[in-house]
Protein backbone atom coordinates (compact mmCIF):
# COMPACT_ATOMS: atom_id res chain seq x y z
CA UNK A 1 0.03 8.97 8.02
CA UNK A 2 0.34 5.94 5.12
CA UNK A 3 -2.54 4.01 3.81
CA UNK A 4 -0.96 0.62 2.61
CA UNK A 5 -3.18 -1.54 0.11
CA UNK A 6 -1.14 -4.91 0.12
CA UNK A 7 -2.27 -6.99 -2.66
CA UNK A 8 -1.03 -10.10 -3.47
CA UNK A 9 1.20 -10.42 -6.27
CA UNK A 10 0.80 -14.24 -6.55
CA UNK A 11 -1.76 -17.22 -6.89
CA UNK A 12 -3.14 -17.59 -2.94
CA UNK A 13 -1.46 -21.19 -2.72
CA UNK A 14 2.02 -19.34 -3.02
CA UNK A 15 1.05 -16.71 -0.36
CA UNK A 16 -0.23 -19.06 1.98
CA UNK A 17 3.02 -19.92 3.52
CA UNK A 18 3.95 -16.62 4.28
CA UNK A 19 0.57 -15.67 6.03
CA UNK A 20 1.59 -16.31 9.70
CA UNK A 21 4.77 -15.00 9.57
CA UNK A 22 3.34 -11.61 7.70
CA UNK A 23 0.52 -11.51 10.30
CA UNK A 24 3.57 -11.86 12.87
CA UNK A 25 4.83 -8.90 11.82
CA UNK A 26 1.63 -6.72 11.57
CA UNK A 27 0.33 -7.83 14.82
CA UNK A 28 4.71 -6.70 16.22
CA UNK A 29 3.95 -3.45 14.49
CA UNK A 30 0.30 -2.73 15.71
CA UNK A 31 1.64 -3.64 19.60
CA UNK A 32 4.22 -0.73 18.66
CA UNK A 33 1.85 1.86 17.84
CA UNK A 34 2.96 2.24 13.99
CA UNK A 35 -0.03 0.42 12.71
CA UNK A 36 -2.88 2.27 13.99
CA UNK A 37 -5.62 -0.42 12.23
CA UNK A 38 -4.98 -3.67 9.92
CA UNK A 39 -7.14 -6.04 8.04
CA UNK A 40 -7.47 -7.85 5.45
CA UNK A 41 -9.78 -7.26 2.30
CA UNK A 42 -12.89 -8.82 2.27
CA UNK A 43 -11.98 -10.62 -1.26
CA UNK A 44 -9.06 -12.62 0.17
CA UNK A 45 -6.39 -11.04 -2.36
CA UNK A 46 -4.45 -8.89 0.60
CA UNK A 47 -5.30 -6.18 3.36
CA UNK A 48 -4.97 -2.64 4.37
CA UNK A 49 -2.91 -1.23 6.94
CA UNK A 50 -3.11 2.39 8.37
CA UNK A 51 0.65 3.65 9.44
CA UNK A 52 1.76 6.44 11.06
CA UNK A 53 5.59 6.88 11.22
CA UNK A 54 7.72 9.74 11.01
CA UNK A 55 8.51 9.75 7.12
CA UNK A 56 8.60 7.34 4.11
CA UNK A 57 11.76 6.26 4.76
CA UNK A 58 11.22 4.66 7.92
CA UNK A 59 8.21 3.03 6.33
CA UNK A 60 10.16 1.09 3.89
CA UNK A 61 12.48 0.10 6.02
CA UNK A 62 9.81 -1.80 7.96
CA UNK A 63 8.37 -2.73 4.98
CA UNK A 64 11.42 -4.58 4.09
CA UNK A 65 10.63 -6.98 6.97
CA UNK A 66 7.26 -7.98 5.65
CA UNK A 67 7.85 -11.60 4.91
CA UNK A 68 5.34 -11.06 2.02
CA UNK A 69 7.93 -8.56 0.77
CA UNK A 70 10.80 -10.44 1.40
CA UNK A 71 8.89 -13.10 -0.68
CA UNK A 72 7.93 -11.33 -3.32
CA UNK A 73 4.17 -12.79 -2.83
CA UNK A 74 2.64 -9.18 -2.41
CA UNK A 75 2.96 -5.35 -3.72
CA UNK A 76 2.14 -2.32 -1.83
CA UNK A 77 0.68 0.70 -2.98
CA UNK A 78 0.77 3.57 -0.33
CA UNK A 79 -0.31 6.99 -0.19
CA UNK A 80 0.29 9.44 2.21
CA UNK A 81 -2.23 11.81 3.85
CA UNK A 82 -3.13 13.68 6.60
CA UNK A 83 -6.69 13.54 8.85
CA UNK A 84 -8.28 16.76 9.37
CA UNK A 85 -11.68 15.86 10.05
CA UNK A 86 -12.46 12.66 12.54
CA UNK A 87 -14.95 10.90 15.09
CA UNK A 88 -13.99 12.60 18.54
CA UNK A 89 -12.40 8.98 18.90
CA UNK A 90 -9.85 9.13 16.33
CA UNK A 91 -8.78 12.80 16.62
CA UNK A 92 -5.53 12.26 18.11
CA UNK A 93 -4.89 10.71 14.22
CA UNK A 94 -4.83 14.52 12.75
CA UNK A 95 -1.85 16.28 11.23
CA UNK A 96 -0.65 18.85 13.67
């Protein structure tokens, strides 16, 4: 599992553009099952995504996509981690 803190890397006037497409692609992503939960942070300046995929590598690569990547409007800092302890809800999320 990947916690991704986008934050933009730019004034908001230069990532405005880019927020449809971006949103494009997280909503592509969600529909897929990688994202298990997106949104954006309550200050405006970029959002948090919740990823599970099988390994970093495949992250990046859908990273790459990301028109604020592509861009170069945002930066992501991600750490990976496992659940051990969830809601009843959510426990499918733990590490195996």
């Amino acid at each position: 599992m990947f916690l991704l803190n986008v934050s933009y890397s730019q004034n908001p006037a230069a990532v405005e553009p880019h927020i449809a497409s971006h949103g494009a692609w997280v909503k592509q992503y969600v529909e897929a099952g990688v994202f298990v939960a997106a949104g954006p942070k309550r200050n405006g300046l970029g959002g948090v995504i919740l990823a599970q995929v099988a390994s970093r590598a495949q992250l990046d690569d859908i990273l790459a996509q990301d028109s604020y990547v592509m861009t170069n409007v945002a930066t992501y800092q991600i750490e990976e981690f496992d659940f051990k302890i969830t809601q009843p809800e959510v426990a499918a999320l733990k590490a195996v």
